[in-house]
Protein backbone atom coordinates (compact mmCIF):
# COMPACT_ATOMS: atom_id res chain seq x y z
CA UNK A 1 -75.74 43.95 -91.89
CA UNK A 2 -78.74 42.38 -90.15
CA UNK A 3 -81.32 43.59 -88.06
CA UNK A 4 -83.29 41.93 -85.23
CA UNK A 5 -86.74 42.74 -85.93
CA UNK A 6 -89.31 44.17 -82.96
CA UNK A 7 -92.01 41.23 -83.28
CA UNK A 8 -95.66 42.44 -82.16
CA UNK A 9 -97.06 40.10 -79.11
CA UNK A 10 -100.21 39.59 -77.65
CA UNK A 11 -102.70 42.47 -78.45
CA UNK A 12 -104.98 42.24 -75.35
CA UNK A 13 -103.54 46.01 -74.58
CA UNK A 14 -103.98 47.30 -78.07
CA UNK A 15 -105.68 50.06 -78.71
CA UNK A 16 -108.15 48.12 -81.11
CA UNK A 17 -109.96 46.40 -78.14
CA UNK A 18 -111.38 49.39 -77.03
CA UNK A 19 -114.20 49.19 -79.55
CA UNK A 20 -115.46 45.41 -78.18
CA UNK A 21 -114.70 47.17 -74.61
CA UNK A 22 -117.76 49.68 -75.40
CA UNK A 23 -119.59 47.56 -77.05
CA UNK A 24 -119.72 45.31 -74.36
CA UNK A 25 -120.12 46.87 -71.61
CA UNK A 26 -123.03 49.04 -73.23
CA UNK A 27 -124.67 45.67 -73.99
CA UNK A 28 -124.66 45.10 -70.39
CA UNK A 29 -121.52 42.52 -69.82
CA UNK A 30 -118.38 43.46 -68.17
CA UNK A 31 -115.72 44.16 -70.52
CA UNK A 32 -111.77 42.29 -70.06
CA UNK A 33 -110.21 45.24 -69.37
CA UNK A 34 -112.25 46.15 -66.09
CA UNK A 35 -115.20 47.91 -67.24
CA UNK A 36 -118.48 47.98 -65.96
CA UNK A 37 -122.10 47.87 -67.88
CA UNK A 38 -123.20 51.61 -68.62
CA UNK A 39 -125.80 52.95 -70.31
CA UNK A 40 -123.72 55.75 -72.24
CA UNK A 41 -119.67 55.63 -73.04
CA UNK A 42 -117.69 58.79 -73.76
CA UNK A 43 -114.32 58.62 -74.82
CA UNK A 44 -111.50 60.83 -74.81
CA UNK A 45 -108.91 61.18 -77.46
CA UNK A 46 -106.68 63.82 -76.62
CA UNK A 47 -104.49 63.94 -79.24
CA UNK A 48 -100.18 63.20 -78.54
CA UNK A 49 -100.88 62.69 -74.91
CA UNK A 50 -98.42 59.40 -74.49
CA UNK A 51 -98.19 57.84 -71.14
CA UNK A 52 -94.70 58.73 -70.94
CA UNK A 53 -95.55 62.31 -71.44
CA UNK A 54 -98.31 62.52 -68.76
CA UNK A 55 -95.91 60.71 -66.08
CA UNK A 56 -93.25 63.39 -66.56
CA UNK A 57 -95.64 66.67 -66.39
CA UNK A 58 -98.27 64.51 -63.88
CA UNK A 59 -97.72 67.59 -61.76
CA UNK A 60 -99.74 69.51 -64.00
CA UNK A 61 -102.63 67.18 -64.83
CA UNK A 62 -103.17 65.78 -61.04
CA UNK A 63 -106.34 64.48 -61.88
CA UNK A 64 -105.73 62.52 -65.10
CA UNK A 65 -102.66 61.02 -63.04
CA UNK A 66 -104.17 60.30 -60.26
CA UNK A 67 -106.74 57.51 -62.02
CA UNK A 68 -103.92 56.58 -64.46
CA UNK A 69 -104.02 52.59 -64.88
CA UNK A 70 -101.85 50.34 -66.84
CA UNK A 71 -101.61 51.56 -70.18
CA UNK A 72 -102.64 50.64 -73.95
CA UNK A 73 -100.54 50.21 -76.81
CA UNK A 74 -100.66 52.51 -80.23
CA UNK A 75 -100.90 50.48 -83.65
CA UNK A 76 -97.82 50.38 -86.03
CA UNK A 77 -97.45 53.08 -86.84
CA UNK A 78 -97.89 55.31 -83.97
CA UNK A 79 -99.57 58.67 -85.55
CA UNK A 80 -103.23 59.77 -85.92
CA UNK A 81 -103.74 58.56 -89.08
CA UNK A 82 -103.25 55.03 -88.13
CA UNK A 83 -104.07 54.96 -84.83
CA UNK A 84 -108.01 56.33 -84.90
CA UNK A 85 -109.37 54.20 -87.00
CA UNK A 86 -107.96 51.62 -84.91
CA UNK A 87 -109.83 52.63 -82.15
CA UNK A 88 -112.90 53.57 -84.17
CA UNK A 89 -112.97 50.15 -85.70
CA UNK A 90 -111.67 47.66 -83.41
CA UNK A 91 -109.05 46.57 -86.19
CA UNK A 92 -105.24 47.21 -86.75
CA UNK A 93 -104.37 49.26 -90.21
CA UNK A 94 -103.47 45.49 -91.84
CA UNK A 95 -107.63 45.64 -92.36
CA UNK A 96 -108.53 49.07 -91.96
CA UNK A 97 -105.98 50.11 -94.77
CA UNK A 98 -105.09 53.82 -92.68
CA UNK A 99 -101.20 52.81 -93.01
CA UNK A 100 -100.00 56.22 -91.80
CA UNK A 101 -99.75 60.10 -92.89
CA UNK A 102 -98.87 59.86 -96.86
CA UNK A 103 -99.12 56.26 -98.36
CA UNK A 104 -99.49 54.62 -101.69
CA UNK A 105 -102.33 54.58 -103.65
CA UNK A 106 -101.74 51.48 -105.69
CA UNK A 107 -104.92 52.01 -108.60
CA UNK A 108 -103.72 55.57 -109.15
CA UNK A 109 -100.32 55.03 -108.85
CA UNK A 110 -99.92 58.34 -105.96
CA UNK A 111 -99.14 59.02 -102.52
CA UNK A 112 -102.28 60.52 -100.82
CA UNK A 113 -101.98 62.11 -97.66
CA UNK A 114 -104.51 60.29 -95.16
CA UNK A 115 -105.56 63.33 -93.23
CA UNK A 116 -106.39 66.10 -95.95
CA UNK A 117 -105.46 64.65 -99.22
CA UNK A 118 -108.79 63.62 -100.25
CA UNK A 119 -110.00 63.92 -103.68
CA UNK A 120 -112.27 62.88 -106.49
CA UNK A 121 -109.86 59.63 -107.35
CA UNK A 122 -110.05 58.89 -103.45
CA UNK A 123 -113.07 57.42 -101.44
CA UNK A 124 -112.88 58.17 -98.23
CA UNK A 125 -115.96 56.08 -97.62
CA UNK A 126 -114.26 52.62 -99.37
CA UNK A 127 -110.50 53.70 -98.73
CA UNK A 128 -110.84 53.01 -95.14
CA UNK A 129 -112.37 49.43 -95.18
CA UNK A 130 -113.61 48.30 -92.07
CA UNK A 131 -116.88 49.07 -90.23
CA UNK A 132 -117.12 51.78 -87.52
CA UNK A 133 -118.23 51.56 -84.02
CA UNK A 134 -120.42 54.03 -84.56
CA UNK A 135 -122.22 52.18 -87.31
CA UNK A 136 -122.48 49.39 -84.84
CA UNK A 137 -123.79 51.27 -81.87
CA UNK A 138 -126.59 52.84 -84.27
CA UNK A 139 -127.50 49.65 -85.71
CA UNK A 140 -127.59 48.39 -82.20
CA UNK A 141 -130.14 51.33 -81.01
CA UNK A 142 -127.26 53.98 -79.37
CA UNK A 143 -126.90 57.52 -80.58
CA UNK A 144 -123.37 57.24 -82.13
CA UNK A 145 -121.94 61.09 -81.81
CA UNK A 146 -118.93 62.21 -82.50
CA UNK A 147 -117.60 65.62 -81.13
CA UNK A 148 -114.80 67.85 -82.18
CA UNK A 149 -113.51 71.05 -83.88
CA UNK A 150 -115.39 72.64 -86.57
CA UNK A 151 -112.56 72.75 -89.01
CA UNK A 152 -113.39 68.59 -88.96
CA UNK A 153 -116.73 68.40 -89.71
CA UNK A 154 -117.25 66.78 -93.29
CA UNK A 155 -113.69 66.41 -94.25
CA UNK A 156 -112.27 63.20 -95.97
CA UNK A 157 -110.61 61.99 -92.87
CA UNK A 158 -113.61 62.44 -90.69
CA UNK A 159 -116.00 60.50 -93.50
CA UNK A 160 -113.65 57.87 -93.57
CA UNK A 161 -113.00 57.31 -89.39
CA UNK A 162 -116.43 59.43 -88.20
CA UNK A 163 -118.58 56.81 -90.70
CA UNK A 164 -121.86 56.26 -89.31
CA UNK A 165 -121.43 59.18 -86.40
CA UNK A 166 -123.27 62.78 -85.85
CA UNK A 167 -120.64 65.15 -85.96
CA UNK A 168 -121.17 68.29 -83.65
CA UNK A 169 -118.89 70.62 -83.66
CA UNK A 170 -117.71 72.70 -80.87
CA UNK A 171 -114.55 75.38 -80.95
CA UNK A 172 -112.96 75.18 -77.61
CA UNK A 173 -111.95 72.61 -75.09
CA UNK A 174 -115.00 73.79 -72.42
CA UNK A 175 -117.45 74.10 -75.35
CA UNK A 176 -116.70 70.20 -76.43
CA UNK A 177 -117.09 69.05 -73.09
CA UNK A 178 -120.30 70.81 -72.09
CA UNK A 179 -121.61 69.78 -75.34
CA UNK A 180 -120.41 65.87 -74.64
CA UNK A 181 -122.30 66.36 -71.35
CA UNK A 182 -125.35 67.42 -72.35
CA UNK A 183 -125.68 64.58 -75.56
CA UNK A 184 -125.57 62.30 -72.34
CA UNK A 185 -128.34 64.31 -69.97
CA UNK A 186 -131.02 62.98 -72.02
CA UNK A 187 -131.09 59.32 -70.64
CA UNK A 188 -131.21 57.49 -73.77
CA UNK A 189 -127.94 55.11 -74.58
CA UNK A 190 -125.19 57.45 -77.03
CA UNK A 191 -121.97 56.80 -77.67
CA UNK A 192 -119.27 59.68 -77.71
CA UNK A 193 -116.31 60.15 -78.85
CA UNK A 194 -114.79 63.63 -77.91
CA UNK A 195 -111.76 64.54 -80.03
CA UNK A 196 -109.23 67.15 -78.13
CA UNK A 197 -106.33 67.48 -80.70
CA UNK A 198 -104.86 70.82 -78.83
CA UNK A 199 -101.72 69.28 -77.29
CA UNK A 200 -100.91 67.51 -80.47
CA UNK A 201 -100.86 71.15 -82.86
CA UNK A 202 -99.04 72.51 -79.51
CA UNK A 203 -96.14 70.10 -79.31
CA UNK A 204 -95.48 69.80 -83.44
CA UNK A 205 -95.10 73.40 -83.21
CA UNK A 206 -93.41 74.54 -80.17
CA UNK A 207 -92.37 70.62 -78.66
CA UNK A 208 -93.67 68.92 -75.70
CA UNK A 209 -92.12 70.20 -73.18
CA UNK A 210 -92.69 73.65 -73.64
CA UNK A 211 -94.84 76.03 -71.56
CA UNK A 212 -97.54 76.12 -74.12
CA UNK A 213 -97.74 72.45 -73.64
CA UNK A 214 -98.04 72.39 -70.35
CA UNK A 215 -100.48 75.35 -70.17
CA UNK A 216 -102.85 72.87 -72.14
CA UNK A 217 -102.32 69.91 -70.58
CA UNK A 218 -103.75 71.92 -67.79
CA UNK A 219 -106.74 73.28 -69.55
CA UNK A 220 -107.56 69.46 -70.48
CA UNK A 221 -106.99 68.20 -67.12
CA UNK A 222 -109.39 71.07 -65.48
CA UNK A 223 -111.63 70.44 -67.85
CA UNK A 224 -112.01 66.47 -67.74
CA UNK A 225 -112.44 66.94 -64.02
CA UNK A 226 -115.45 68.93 -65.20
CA UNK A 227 -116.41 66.36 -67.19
CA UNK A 228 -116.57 63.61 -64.29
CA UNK A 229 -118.26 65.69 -61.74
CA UNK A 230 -120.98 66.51 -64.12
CA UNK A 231 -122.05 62.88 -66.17
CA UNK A 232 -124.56 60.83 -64.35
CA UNK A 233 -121.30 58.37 -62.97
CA UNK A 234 -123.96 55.89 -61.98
CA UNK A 235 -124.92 55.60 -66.67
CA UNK A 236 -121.86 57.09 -68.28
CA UNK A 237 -118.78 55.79 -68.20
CA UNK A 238 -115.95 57.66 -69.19
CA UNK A 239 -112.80 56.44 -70.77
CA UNK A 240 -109.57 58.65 -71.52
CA UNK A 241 -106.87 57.52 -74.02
CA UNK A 242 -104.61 58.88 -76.93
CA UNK A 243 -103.51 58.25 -80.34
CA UNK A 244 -99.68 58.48 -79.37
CA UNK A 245 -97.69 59.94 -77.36
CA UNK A 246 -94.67 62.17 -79.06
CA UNK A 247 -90.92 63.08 -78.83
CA UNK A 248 -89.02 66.63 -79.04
CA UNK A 249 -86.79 65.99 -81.90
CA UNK A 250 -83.94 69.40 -82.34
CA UNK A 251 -83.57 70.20 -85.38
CA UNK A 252 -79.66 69.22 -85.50
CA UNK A 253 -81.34 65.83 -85.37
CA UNK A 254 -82.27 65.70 -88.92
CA UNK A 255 -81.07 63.33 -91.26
CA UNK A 256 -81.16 64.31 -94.67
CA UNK A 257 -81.48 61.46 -96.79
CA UNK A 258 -81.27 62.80 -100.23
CA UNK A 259 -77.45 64.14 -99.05
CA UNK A 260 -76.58 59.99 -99.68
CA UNK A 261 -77.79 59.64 -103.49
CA UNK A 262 -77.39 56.25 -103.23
CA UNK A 263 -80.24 55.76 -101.01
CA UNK A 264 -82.48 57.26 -103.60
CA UNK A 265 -81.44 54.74 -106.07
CA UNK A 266 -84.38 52.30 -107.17
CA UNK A 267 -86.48 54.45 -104.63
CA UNK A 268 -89.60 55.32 -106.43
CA UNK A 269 -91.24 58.25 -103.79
CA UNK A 270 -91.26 57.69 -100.40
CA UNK A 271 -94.01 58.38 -98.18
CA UNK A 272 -94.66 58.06 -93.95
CA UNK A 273 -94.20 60.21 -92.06
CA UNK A 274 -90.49 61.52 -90.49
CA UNK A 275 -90.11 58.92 -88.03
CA UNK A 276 -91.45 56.23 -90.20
CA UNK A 277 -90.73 56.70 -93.75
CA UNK A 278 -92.02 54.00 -96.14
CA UNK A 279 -90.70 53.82 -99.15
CA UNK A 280 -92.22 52.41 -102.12
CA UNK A 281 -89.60 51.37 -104.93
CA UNK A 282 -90.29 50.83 -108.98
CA UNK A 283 -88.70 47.15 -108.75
CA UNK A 284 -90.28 44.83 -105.29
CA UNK A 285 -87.00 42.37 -106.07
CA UNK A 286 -85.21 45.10 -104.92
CA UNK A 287 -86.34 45.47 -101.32
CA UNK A 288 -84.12 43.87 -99.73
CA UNK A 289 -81.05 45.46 -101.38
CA UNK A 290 -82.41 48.54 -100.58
CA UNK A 291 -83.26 47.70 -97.19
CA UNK A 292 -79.78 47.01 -96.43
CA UNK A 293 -78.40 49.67 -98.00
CA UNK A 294 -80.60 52.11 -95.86
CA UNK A 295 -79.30 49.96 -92.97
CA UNK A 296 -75.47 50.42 -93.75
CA UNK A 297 -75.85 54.37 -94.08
CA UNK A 298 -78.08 54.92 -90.96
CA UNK A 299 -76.70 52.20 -88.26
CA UNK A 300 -78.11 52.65 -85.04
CA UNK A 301 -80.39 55.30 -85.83
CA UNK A 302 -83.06 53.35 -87.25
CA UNK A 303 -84.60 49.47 -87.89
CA UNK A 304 -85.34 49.05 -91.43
CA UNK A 305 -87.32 46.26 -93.23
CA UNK A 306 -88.86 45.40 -95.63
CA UNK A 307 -92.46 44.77 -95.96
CA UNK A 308 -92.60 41.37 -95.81
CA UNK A 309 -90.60 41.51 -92.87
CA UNK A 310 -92.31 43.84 -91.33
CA UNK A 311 -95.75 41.89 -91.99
CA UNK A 312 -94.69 38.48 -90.82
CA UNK A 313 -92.94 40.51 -87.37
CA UNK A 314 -96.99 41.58 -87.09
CA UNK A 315 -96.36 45.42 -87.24
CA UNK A 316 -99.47 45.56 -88.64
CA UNK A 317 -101.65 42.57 -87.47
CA UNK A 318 -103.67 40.66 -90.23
CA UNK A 319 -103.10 42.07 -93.56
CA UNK A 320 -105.92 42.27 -95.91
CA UNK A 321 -104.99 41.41 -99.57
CA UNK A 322 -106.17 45.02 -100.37
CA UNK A 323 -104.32 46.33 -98.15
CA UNK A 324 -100.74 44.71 -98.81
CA UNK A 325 -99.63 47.18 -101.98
CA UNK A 326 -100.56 50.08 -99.56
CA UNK A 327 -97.48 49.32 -97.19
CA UNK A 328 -94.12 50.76 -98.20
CA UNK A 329 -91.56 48.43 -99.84
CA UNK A 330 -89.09 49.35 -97.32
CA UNK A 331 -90.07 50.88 -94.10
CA UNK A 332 -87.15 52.81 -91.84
CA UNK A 333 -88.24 53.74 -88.16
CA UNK A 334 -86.25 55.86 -86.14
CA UNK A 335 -84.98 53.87 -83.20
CA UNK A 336 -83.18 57.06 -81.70
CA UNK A 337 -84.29 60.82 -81.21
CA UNK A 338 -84.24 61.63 -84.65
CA UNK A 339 -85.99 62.68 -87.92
CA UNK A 340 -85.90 61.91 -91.59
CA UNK A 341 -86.23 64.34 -94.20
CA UNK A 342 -85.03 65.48 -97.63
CA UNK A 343 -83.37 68.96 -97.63
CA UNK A 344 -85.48 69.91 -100.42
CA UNK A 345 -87.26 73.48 -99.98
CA UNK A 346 -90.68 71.68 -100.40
CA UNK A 347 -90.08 70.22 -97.28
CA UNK A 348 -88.55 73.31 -95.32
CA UNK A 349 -91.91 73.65 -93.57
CA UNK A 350 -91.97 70.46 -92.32
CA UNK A 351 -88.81 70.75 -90.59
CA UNK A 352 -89.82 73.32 -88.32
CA UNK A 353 -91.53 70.51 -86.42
CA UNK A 354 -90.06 69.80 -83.22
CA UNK A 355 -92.60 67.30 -81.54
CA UNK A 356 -92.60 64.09 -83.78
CA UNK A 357 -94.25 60.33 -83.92
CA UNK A 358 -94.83 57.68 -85.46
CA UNK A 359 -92.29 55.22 -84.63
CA UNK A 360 -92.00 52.12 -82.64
CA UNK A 361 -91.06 53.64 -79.51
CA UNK A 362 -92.28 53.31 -75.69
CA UNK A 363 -92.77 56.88 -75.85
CA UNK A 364 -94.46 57.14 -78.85
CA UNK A 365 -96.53 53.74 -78.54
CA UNK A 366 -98.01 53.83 -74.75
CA UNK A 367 -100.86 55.98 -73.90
CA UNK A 368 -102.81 56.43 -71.04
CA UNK A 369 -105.75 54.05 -70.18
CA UNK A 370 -107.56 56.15 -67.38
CA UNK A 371 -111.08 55.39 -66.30
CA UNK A 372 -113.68 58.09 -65.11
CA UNK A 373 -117.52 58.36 -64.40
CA UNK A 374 -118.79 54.92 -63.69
CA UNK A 375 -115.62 53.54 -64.83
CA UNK A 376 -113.28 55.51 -61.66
C-alpha cells in the first residue's frame, strides 16, 4: 500500500516567524506580517485555542473574534512541546530538537517526556538547542519576561523554552494579566510572553466543547479585553496566538495497537503522543516494512512514514544532524477523529483524555493570529 505524503510549503505563516516579527518591529521596522514599530510586545499563548475552535464558539469570545486575521500555522507536530519553542526561537523542532511529548533520547538510549521528564542525564539547557528570543531581546537592551503559573517556574521545560527570560509567576488568569500590564507601565522596552494554558487542562479533561470550556474561553476573552484597554496602545503591541488547536476524540475512538501483535514486531518503544505516535525500532532497515505494515492494519485512519519520508516531505523543516536520531523511525498521524493507545493499565489514565492534538490536521494546525494594542 502507498501513501501520498502531506508535503510542508512555504512557511511565511508559520508559527516560527513570530520571533523575527518582534524583533523587528521592536527594532523599529515594520514587520511582513503587518506589524507596526512598538516599544514593548506582549504575546499571548493561550494554550489549545485553534482557529477552528474559536470560529465555532466566536459567540463566546466576541472580542478575540472580532480582530481575528488570517491565521498561522502550528509546527509538525502540533502539541506544546513542539510548538513553543518554535515560537520562542524562531526555528522549527528539525533545529530546536523539541520533537513532541515523549521522544528518544539517543546517548541514553530512553524516551524522555519533554514537558516534566527532566532529570540528571537530561539538560534542559543543551537539549533544546537553539537560542531564545528572550536571550536576544536582553542582549539587545529589552527586559525579556516571561509570565505564567507558578507550578512553571524553574521546571525543565521552562529552562529549556523560558532560557534567558524572568519568570513571574502569577495564579489566575486576571492576576497574569495585571501583572503583564504593569511590567509594561514602566516605559522602558520588555518583551512578554504571557502563558494562559487553562483551556488546554480544560479540554484534555472534559473536551472542547464542553461548558467548562466555554466558561473559560470567556474568562480569557474578558480578560484580554482588559488587557487592550489598559497597555499604552500607542508602545505596546499586543499579539494573540496558540500552540494548537485540539479535537474531542470519544473514547470508542481508540485504537489499541498492541491488540495487532504484529505491529509490535521489530518495534523497539514507541513514543509521541496519541495522535502522533513515533516509533523508534531496534533495526532502521526495517522502517519501511514496518511502515507499511502499520499502513495495511490502520487504512484510512492514519498517514504513516517513515522518517526519512517524513524529513524530505519537510514535516519538520531543516533537520540538524543532532537532531535526526531524535525523530521516530516510523511516525503514524491520525488522519481521522481518532486516538492511539496500548490497552495496557499503565496507560488507563491517559485514555480518559477526550480533547487530543498533535496531528497534521486543519484543526489541530491553525491558530489564531489576532492583533491588539498598537497592533488592532
Amino acid at each position: 500500500m502507498t501513501t501520498m505524503l502531506p508535503i510542508e510549503g512555504s512557511q511565511s505563516r508559520s508559527l516560527a516567524v513570530l520571533a523575527g516579527e518582534f524583533l523587528t518591529t521592536m527594532r523599529g521596522q515594520h514587520g511582513a506580517l503587518g506589524l507596526t514599530p512598538v516599544t514593548s510586545t506582549i504575546v499571548v499563548v493561550v494554550d489549545g485555542l485553534g482557529s477552528a475552535n474559536l470560529a465555532e464558539r466566536a459567540g463566546h469570545a466576541r472580542f478575540l473574534a472580532s480582530h481575528r486575521g488570517r491565521s498561522l500555522r502550528a509546527p509538525v507536530p502540533s502539541t506544546t512541546a513542539a510548538s513553543l519553542p518554535t515560537i520562542l526561537t524562531g526555528k522549527l523542532p528539525g533545529e530546536h530538537g523539541m520533537l513532541g511529548y515523549r521522544i528518544r533520547d539517543p546517548e541514553n538510549h530512553r524516551l524522555v517526556n519533554q514537558l516534566k521528564g527532566w532529570d540528571e542525564l537530561s539538560s534542559p539547557d543543551t537539549w533544546q538547542r537553539s537560542r531564545t528570543l528572550f536571550e536576544t531581546m536582553t542582549d539587545a537592551g529589552a527586559g525579556a519576561v516571561a509570565v505564567g503559573p507558578r507550578a512553571f517556574d524553574g521546571s525543565g521545560f521552562t529552562r529549556a523554552v523560558l532560557r534567558g527570560s524572568r519568570y513571574v509567576s502569577a495564579a489566575t488568569i486576571a492576576d497574569r494579566v495585571d501583572a503583564a500590564a504593569a511590567i509594561v507601565r514602566d516605559k522602558h522596552p520588555r518583551f512578554i510572553y504571557l502563558y494562559l494554558p487553562e483551556l488546554d487542562k480544560i479540554a484534555h479533561k472534559h473536551g472542547w466543547r464542553s461548558d467548562r470550556w466555554v466558561a473559560s474561553l470567556e474568562t480569557i476573552d474578558s480578560e484580554i479585553t482588559r488587557l487592550h484597554g489598559i497597555v499604552d496602545s500607542a508602545r505596546t503591541g499586543i499579539l494573540v496566538t496558540a500552540d494548537h488547536g485540539i479535537v474531542d476524540v470519544p473514547h470508542q475512538n481508540q485504537i489499541l495497537y498492541d491488540s495487532d501483535p504484529r505491529l509490535l514486531e521489530g518495534v523497539e518503544a514507541v513514543g509521541g503522543e496519541p495522535r502522533f505516535l513515533q516509533l523508534y525500532i531496534d533495526d532502521a532497515a526495517r522502517a519501511s516494512e514496518i511502515a507499511e505494515r502499520w499502513r495495511h492494519s490502520l487504512g484510512d485512519a492514519a498517514v504513516v512514514a517513515t522518517r526519512d519520508e517524513a524529513v524530505n516531505a519537510g514535516w519538520y523543516g531543516s533537520v540538524d544532524p543532532a537532531v535526526h536520531a531524535r525523530i521516530g523511525d516510523v511516525l503514524v498521524t491520525a488522519r481521522t477523529r481518532v486516538a492511539f493507545y496500548d490497552g495496557t493499565p499503565a496507560s488507563a489514565s491517559s485514555r480518559r483524555m477526550i480533547g487530543q492534538h498533535g496531528s497534521l490536521s486543519d484543526d489541530e494546525r491553525s491558530v489564531p493570529f489576532i492583533r491588539l494594542g498598537a497592533w488592532s
